[in-house]
PDB file of N, CA and C in Angstrom:
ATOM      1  N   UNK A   1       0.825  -1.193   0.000  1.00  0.00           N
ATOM      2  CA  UNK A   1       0.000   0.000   0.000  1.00  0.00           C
ATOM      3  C   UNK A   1       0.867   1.254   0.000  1.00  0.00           C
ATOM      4  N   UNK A   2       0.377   2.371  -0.559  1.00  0.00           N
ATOM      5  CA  UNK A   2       1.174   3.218  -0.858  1.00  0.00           C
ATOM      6  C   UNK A   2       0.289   4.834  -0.066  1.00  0.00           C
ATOM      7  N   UNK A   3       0.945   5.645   0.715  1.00  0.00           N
ATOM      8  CA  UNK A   3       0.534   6.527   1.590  1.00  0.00           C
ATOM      9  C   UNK A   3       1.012   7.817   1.747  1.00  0.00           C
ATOM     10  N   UNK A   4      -0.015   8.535   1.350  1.00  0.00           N
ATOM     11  CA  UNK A   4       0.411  10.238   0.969  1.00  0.00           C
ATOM     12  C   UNK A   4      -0.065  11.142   2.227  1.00  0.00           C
ATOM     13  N   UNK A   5       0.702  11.798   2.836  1.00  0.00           N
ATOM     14  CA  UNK A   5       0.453  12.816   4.075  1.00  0.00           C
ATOM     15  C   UNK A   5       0.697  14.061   3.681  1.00  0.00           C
ATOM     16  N   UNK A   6      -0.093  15.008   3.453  1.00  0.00           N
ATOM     17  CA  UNK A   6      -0.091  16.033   3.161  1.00  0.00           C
ATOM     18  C   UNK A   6      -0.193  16.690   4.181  1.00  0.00           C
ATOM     19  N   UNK A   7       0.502  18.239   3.709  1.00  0.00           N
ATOM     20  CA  UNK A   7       0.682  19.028   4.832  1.00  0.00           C
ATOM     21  C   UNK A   7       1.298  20.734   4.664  1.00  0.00           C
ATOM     22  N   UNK A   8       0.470  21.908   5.437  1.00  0.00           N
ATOM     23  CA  UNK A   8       1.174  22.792   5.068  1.00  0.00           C
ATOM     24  C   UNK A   8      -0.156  23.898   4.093  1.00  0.00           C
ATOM     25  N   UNK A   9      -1.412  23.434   4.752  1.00  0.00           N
ATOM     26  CA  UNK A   9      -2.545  24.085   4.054  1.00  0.00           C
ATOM     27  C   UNK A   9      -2.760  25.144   5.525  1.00  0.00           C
ATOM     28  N   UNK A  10      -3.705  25.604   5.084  1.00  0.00           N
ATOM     29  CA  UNK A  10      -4.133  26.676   6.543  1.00  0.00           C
ATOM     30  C   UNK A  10      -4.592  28.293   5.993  1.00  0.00           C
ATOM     31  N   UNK A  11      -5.403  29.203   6.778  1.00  0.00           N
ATOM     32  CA  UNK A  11      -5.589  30.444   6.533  1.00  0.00           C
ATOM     33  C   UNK A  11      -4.612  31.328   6.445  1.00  0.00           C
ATOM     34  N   UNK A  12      -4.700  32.476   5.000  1.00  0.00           N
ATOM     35  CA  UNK A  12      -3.599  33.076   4.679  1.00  0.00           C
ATOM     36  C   UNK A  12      -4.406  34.925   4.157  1.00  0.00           C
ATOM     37  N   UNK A  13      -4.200  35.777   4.482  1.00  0.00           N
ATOM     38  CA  UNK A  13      -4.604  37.151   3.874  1.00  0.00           C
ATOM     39  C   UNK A  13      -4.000  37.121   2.537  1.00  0.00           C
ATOM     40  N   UNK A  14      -4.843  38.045   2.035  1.00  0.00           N
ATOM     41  CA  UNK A  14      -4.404  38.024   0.315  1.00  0.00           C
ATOM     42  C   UNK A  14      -3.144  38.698  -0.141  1.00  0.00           C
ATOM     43  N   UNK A  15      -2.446  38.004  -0.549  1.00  0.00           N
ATOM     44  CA  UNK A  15      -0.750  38.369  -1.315  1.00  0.00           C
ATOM     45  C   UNK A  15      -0.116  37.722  -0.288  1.00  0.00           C
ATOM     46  N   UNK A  16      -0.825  36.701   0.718  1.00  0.00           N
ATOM     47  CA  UNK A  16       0.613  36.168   1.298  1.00  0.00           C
ATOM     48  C   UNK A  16       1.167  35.072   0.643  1.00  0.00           C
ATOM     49  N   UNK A  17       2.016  34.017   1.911  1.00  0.00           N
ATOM     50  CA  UNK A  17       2.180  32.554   0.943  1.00  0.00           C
ATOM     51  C   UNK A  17       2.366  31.126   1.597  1.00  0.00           C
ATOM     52  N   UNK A  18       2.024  30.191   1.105  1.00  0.00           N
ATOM     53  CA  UNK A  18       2.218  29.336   1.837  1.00  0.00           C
ATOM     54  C   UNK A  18       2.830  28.036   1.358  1.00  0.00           C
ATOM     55  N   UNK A  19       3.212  27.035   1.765  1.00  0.00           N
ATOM     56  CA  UNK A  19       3.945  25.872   1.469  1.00  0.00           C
ATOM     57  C   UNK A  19       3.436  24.555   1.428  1.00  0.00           C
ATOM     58  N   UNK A  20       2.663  23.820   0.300  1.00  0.00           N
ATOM     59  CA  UNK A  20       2.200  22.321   0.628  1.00  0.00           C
ATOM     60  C   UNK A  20       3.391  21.503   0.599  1.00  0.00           C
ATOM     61  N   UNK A  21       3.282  20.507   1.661  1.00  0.00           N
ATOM     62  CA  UNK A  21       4.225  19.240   1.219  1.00  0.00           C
ATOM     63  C   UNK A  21       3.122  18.135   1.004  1.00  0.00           C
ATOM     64  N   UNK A  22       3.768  16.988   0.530  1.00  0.00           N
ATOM     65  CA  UNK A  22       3.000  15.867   0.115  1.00  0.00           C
ATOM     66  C   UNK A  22       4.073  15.130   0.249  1.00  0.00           C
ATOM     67  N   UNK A  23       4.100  13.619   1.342  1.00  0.00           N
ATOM     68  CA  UNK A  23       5.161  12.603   1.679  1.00  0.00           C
ATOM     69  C   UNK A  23       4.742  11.678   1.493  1.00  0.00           C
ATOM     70  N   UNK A  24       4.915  10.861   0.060  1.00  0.00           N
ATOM     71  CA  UNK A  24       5.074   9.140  -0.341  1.00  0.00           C
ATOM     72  C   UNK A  24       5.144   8.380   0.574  1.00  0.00           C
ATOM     73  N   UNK A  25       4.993   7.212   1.016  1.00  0.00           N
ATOM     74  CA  UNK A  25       5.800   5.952   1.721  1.00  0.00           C
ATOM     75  C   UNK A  25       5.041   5.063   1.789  1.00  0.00           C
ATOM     76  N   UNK A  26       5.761   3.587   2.064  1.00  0.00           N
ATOM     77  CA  UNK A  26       5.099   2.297   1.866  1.00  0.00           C
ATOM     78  C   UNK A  26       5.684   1.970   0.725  1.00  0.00           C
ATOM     79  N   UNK A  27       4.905   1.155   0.047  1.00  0.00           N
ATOM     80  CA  UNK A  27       5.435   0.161  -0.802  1.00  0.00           C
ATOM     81  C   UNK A  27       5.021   0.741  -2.545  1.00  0.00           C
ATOM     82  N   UNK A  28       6.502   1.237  -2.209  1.00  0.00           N
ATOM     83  CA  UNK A  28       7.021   2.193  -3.365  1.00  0.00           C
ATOM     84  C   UNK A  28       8.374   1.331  -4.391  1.00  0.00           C
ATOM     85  N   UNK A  29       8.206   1.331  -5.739  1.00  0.00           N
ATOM     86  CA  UNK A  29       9.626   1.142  -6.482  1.00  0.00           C
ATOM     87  C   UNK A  29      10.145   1.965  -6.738  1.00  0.00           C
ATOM     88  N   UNK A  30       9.109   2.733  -7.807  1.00  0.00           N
ATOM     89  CA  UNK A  30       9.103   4.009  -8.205  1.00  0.00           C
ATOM     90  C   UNK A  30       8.432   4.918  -8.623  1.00  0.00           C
ATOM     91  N   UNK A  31       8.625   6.355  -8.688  1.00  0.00           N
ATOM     92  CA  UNK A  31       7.771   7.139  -8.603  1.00  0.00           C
ATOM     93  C   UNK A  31       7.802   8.082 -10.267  1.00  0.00           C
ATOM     94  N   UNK A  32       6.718   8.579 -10.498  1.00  0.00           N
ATOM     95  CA  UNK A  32       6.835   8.912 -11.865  1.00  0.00           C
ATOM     96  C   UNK A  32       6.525  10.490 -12.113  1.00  0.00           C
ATOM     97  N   UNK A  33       4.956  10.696 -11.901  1.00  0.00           N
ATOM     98  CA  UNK A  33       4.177  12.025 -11.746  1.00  0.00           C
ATOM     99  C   UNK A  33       4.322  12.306 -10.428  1.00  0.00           C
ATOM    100  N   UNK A  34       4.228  13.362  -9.984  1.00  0.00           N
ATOM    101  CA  UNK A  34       3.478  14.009  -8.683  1.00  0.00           C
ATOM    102  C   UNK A  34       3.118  15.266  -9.327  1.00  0.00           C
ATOM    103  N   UNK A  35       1.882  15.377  -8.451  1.00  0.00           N
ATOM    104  CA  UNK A  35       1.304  16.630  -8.950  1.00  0.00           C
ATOM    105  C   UNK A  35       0.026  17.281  -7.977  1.00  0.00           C
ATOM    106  N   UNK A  36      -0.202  18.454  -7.927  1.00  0.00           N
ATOM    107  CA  UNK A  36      -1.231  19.197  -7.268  1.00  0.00           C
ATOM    108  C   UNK A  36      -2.490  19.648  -7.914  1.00  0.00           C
ATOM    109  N   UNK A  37      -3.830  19.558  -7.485  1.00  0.00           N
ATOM    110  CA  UNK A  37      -4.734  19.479  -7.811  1.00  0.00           C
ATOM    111  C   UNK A  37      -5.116  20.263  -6.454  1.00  0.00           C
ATOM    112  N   UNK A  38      -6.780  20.988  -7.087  1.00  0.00           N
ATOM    113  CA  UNK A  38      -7.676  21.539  -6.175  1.00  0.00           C
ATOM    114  C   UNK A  38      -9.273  21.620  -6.668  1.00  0.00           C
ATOM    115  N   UNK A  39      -9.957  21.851  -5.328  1.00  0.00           N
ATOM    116  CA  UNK A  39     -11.094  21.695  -5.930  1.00  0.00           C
ATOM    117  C   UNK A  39     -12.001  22.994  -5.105  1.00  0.00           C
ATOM    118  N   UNK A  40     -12.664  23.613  -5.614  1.00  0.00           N
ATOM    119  CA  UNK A  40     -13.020  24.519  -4.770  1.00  0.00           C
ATOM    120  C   UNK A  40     -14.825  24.286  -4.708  1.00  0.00           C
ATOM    121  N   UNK A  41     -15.498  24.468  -3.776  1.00  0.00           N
ATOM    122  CA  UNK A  41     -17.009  24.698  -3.683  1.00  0.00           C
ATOM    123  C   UNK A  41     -17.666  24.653  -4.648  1.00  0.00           C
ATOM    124  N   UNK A  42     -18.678  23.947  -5.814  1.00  0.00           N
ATOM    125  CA  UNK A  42     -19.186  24.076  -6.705  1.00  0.00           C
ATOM    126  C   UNK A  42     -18.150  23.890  -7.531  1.00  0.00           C
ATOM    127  N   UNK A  43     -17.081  23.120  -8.071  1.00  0.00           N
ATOM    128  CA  UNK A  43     -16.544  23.335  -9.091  1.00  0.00           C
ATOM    129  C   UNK A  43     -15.985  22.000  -9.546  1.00  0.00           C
ATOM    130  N   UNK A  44     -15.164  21.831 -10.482  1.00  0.00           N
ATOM    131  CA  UNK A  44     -14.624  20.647 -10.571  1.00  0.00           C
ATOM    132  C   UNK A  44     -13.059  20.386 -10.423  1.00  0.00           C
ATOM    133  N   UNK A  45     -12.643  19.580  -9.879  1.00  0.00           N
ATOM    134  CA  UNK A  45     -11.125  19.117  -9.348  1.00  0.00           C
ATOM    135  C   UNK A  45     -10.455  19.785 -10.687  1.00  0.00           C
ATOM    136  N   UNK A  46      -9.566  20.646 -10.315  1.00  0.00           N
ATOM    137  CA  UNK A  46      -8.541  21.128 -11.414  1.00  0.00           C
ATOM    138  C   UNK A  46      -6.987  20.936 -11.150  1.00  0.00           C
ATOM    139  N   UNK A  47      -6.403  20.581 -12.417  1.00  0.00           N
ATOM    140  CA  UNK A  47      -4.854  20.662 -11.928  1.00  0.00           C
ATOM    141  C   UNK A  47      -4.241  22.127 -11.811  1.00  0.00           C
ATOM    142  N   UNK A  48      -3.532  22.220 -10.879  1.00  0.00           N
ATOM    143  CA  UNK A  48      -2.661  23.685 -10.507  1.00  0.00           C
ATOM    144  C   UNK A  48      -1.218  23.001 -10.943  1.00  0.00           C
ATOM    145  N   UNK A  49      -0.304  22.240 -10.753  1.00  0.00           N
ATOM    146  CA  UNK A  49       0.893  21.709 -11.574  1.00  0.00           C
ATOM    147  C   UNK A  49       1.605  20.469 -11.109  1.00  0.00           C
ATOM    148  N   UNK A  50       1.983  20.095 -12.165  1.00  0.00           N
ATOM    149  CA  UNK A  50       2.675  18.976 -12.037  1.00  0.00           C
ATOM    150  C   UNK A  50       4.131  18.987 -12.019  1.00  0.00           C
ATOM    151  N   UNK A  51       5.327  18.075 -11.983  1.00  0.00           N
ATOM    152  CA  UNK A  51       5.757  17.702 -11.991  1.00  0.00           C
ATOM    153  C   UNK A  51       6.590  16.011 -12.769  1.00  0.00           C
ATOM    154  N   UNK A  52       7.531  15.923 -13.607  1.00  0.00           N
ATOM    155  CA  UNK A  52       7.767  14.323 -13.710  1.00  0.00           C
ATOM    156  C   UNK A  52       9.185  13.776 -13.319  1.00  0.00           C
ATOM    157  N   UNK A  53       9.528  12.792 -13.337  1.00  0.00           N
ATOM    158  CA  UNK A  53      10.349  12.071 -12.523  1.00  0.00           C
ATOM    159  C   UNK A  53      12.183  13.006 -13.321  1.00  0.00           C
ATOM    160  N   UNK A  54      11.835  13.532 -14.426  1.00  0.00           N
ATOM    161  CA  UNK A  54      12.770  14.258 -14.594  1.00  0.00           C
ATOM    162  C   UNK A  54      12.866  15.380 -14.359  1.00  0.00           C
ATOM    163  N   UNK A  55      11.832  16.061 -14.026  1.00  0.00           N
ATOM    164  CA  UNK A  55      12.027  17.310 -13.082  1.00  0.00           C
ATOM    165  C   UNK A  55      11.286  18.469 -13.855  1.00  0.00           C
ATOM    166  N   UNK A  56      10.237  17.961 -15.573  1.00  0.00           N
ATOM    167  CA  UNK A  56       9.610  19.127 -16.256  1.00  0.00           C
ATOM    168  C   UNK A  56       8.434  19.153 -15.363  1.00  0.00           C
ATOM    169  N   UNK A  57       7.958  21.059 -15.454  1.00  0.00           N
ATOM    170  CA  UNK A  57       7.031  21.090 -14.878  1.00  0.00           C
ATOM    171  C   UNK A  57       5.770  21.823 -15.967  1.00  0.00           C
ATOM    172  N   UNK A  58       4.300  21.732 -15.523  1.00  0.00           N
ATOM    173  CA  UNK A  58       3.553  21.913 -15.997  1.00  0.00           C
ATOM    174  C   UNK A  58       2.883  22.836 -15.305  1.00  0.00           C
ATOM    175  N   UNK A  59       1.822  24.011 -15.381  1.00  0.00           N
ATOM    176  CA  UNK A  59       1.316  25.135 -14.313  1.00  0.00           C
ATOM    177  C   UNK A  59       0.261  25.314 -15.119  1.00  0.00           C
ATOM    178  N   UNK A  60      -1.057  25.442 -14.581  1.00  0.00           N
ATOM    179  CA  UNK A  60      -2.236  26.096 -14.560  1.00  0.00           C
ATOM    180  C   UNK A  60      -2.156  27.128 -14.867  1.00  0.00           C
ATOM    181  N   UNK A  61      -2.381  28.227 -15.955  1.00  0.00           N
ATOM    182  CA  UNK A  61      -2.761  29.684 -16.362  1.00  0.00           C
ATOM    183  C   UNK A  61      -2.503  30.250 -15.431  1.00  0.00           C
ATOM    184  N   UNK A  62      -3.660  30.374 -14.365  1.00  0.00           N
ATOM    185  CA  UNK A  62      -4.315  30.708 -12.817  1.00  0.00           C
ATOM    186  C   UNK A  62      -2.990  31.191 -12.247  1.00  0.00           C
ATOM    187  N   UNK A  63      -2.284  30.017 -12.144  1.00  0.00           N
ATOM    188  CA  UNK A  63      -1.030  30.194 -10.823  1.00  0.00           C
ATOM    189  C   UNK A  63       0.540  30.070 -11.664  1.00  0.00           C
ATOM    190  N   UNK A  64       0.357  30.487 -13.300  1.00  0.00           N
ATOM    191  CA  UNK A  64       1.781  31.000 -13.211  1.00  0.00           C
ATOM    192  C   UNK A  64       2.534  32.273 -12.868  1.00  0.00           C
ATOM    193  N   UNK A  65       3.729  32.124 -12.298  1.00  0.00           N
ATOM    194  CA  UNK A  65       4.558  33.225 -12.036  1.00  0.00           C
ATOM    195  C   UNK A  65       4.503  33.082 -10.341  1.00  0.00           C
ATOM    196  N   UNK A  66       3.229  32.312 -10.361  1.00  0.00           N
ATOM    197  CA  UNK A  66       3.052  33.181  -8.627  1.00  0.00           C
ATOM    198  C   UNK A  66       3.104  31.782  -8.139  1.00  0.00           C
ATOM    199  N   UNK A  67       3.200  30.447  -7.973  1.00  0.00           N
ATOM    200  CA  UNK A  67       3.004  28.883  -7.777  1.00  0.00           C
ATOM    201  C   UNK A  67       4.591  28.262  -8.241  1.00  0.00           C
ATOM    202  N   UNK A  68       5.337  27.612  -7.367  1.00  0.00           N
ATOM    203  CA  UNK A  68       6.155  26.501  -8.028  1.00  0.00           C
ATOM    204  C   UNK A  68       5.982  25.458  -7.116  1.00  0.00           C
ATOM    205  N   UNK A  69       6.233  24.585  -8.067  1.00  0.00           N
ATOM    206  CA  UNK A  69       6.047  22.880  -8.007  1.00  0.00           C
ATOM    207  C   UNK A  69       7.482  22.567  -8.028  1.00  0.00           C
ATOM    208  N   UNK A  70       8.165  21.786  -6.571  1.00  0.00           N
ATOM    209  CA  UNK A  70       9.402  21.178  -6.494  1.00  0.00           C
ATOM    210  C   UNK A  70       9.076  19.489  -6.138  1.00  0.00           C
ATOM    211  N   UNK A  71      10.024  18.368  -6.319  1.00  0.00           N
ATOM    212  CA  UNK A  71       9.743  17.276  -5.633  1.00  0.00           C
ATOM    213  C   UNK A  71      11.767  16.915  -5.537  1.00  0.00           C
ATOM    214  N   UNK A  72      11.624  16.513  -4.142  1.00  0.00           N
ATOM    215  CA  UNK A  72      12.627  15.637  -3.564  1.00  0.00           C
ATOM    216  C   UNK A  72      12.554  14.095  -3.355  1.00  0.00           C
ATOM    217  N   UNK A  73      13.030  13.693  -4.527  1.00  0.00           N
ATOM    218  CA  UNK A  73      12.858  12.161  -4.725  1.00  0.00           C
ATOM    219  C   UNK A  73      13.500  11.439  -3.682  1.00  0.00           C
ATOM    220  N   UNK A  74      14.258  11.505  -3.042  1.00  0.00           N
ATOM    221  CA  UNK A  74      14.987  11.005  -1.934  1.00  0.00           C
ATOM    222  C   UNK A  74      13.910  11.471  -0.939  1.00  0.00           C
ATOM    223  N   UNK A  75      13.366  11.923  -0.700  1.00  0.00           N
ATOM    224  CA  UNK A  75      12.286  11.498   0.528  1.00  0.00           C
ATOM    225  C   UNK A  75      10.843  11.676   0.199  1.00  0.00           C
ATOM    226  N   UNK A  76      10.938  10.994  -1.407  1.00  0.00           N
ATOM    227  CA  UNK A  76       9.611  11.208  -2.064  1.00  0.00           C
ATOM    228  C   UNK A  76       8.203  11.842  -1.728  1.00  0.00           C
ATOM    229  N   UNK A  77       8.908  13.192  -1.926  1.00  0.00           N
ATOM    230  CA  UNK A  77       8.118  14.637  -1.081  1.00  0.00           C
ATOM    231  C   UNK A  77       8.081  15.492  -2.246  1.00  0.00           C
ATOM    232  N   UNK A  78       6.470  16.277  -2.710  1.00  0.00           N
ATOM    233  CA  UNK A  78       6.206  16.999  -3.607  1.00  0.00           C
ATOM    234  C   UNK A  78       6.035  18.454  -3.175  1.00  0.00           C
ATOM    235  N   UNK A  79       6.607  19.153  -3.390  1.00  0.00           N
ATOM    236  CA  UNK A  79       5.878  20.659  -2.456  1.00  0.00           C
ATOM    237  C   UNK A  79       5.338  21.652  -3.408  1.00  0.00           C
ATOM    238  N   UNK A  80       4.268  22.684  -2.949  1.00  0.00           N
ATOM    239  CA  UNK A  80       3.879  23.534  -3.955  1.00  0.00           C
ATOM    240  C   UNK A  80       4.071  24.693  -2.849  1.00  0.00           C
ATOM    241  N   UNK A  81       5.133  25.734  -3.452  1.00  0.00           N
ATOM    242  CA  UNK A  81       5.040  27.412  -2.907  1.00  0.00           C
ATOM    243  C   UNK A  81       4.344  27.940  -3.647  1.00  0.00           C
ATOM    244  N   UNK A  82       3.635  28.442  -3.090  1.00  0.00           N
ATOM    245  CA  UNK A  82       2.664  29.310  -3.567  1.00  0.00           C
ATOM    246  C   UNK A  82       2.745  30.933  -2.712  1.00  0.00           C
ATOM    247  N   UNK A  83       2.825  31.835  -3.525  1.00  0.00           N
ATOM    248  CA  UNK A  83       2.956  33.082  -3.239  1.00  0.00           C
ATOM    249  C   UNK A  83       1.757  33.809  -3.852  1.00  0.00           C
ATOM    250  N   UNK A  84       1.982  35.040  -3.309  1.00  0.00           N
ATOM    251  CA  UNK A  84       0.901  36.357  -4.103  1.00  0.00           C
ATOM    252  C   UNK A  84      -0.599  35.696  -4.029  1.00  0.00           C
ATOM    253  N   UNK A  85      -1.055  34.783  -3.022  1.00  0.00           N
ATOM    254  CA  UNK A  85      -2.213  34.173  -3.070  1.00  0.00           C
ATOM    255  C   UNK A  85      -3.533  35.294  -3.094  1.00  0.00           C
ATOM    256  N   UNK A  86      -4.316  34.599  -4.024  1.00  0.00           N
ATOM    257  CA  UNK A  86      -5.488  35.755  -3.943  1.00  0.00           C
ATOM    258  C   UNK A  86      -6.928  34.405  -3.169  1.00  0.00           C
ATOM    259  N   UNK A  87      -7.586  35.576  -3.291  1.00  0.00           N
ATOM    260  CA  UNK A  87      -8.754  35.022  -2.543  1.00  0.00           C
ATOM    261  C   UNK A  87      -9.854  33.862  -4.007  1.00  0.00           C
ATOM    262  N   UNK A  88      -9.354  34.039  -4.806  1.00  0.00           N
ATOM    263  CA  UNK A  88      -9.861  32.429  -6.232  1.00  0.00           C
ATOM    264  C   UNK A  88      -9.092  31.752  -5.785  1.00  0.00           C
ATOM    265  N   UNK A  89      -7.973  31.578  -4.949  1.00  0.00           N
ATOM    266  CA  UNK A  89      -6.947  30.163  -4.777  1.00  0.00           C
ATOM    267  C   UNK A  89      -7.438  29.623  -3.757  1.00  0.00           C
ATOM    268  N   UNK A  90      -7.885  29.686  -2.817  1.00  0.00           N
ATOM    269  CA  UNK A  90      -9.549  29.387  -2.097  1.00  0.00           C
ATOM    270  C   UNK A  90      -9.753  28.011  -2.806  1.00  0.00           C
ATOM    271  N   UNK A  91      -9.228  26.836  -2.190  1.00  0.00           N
ATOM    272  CA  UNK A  91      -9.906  25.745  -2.384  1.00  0.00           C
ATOM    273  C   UNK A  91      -9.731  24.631  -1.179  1.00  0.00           C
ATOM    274  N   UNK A  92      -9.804  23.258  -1.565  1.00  0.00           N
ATOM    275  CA  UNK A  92      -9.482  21.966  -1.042  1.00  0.00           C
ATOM    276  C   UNK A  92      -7.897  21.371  -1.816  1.00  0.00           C
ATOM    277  N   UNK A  93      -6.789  21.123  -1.409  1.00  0.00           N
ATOM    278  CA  UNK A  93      -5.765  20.846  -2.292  1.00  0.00           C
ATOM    279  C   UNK A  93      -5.773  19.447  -1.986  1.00  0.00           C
ATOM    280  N   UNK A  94      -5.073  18.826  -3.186  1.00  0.00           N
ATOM    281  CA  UNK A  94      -4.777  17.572  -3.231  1.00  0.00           C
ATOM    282  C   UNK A  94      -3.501  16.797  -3.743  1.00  0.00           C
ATOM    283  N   UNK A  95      -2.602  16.153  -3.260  1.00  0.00           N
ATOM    284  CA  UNK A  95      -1.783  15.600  -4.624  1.00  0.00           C
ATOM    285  C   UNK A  95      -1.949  14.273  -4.659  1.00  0.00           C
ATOM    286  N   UNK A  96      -0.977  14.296  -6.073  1.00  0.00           N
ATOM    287  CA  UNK A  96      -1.681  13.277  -6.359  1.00  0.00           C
ATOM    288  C   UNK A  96      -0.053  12.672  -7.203  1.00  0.00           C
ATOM    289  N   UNK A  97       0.344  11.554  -7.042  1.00  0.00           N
ATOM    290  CA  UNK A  97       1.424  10.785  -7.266  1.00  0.00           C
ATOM    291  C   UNK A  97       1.041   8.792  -8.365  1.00  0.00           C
ATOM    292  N   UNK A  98       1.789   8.909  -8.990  1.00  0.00           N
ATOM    293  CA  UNK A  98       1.604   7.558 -10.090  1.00  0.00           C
ATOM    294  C   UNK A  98       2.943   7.095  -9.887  1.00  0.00           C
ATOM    295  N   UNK A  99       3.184   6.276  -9.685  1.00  0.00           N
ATOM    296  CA  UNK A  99       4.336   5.461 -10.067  1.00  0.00           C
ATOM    297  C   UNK A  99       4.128   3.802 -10.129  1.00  0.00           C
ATOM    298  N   UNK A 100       5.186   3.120  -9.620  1.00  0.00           N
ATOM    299  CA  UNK A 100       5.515   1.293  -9.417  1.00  0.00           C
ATOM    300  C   UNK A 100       5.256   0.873  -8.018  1.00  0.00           C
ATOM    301  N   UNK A 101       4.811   0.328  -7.655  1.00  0.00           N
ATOM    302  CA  UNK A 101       4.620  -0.502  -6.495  1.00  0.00           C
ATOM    303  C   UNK A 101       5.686  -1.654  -6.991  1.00  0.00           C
ATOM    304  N   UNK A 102       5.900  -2.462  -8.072  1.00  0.00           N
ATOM    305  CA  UNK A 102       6.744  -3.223  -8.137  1.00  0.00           C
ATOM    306  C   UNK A 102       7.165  -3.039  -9.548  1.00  0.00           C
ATOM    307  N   UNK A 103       7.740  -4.067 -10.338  1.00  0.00           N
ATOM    308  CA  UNK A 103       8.225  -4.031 -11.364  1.00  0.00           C
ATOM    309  C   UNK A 103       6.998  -4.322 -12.043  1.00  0.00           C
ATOM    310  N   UNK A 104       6.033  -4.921 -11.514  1.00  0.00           N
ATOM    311  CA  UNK A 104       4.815  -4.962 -12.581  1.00  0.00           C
ATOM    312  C   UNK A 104       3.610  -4.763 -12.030  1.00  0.00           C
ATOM    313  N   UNK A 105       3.699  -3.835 -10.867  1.00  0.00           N
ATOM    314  CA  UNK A 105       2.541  -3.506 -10.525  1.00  0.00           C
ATOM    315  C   UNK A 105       2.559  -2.184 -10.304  1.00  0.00           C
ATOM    316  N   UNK A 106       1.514  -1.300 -11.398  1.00  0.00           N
ATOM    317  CA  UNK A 106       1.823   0.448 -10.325  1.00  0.00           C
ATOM    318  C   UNK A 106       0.836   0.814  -9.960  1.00  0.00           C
ATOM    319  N   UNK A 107       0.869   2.189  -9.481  1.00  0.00           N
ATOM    320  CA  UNK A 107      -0.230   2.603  -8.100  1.00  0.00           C
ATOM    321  C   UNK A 107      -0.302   4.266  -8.893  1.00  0.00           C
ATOM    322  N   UNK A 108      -1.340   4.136  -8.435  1.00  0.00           N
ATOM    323  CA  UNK A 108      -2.223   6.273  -8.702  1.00  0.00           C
ATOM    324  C   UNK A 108      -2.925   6.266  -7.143  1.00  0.00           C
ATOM    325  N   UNK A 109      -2.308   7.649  -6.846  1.00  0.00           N
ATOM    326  CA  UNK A 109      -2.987   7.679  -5.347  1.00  0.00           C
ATOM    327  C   UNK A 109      -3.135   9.190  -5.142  1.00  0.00           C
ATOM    328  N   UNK A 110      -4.189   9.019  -4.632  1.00  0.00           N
ATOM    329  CA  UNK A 110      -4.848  10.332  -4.361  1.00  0.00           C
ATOM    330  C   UNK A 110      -4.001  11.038  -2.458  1.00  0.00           C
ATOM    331  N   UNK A 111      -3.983  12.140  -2.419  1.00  0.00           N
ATOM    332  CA  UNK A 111      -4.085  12.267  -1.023  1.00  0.00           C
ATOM    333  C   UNK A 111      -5.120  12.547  -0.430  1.00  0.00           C
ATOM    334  N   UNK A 112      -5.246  12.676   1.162  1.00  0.00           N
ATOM    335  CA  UNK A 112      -6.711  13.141   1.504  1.00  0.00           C
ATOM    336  C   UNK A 112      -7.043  14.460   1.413  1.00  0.00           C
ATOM    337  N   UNK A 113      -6.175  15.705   0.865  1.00  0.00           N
ATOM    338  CA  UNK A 113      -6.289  17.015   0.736  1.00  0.00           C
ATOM    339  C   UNK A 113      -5.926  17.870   2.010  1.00  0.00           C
ATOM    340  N   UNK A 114      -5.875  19.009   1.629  1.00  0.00           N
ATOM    341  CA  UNK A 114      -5.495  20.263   2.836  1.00  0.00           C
ATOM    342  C   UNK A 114      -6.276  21.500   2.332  1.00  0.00           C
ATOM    343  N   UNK A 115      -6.924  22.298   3.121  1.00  0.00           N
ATOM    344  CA  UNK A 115      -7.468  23.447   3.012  1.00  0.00           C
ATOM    345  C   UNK A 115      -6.606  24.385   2.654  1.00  0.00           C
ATOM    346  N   UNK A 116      -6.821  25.319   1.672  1.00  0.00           N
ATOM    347  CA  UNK A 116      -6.284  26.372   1.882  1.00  0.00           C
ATOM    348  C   UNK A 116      -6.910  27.801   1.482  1.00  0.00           C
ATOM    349  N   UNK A 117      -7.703  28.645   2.211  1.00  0.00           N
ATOM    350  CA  UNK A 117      -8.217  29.630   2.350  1.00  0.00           C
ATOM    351  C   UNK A 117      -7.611  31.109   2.368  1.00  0.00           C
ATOM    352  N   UNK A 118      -7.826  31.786   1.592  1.00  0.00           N
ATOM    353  CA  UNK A 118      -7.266  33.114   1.306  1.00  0.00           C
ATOM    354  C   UNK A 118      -8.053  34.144   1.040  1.00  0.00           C
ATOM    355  N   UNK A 119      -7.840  34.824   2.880  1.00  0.00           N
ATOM    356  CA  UNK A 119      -8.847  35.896   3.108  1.00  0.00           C
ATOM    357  C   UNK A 119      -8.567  36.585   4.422  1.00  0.00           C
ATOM    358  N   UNK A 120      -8.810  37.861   4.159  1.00  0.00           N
ATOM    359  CA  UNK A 120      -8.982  39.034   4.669  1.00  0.00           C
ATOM    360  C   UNK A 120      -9.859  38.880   6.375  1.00  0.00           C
TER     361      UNK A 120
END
């Protein structure tokens, strides 16, 4: 089984910033995607950016310039800084990681999400 702990959501005033982590472990070979997702009230789960095992990244319209996506494969940990937050970045976050459980078995796993609210 493979187990994502997220962490690093919480209330923020507008233009501040804050830091998600997301920590892999269990029964891991290897890891491929990681990536951040959100979902806000009425809406549908959107990607904010990814990441791949070579290090290109991908960004949502929304949150370029102001959002980066890092991952530390050695303690298979995804983080999203996020700066200049406005009050639309207002959602539920999630990541979300694909890789190998073995040489012939792989895994897509959701995390359980973190709040992150941006407001006055």
């Amino acid at each position: 089984q493979v187990q994502l702990v997220e962490s690093g959501g919480g209330l923020v005033q507008p233009g501040g910033s804050l830091r998600l982590s997301c920590a892999a472990s269990g029964n891991i070979f290897s890891i491929n995607n990681m990536g951040w997702y959100r979902q806000a009230p009425g809406k549908e789960r959107e990607l904010v950016a990814d990441i791949t095992s070579g290090g290109s990244t991908n960004y949502a319209d929304s949150v370029k310039g102001r959002f980066t996506i890092s991952r530390d494969n050695a303690k298979k940990t995804v983080y999203l800084q996020m700066n200049s937050l406005k009050p639309e970045d207002t959602a539920m976050y999630y990541c979300k990681v694909d890789g190998r459980a073995t040489v012939f078995r792989s895994f897509d796993k959701w995390g359980q999400g973190t709040q992150v609210t941006v407001s006055s």
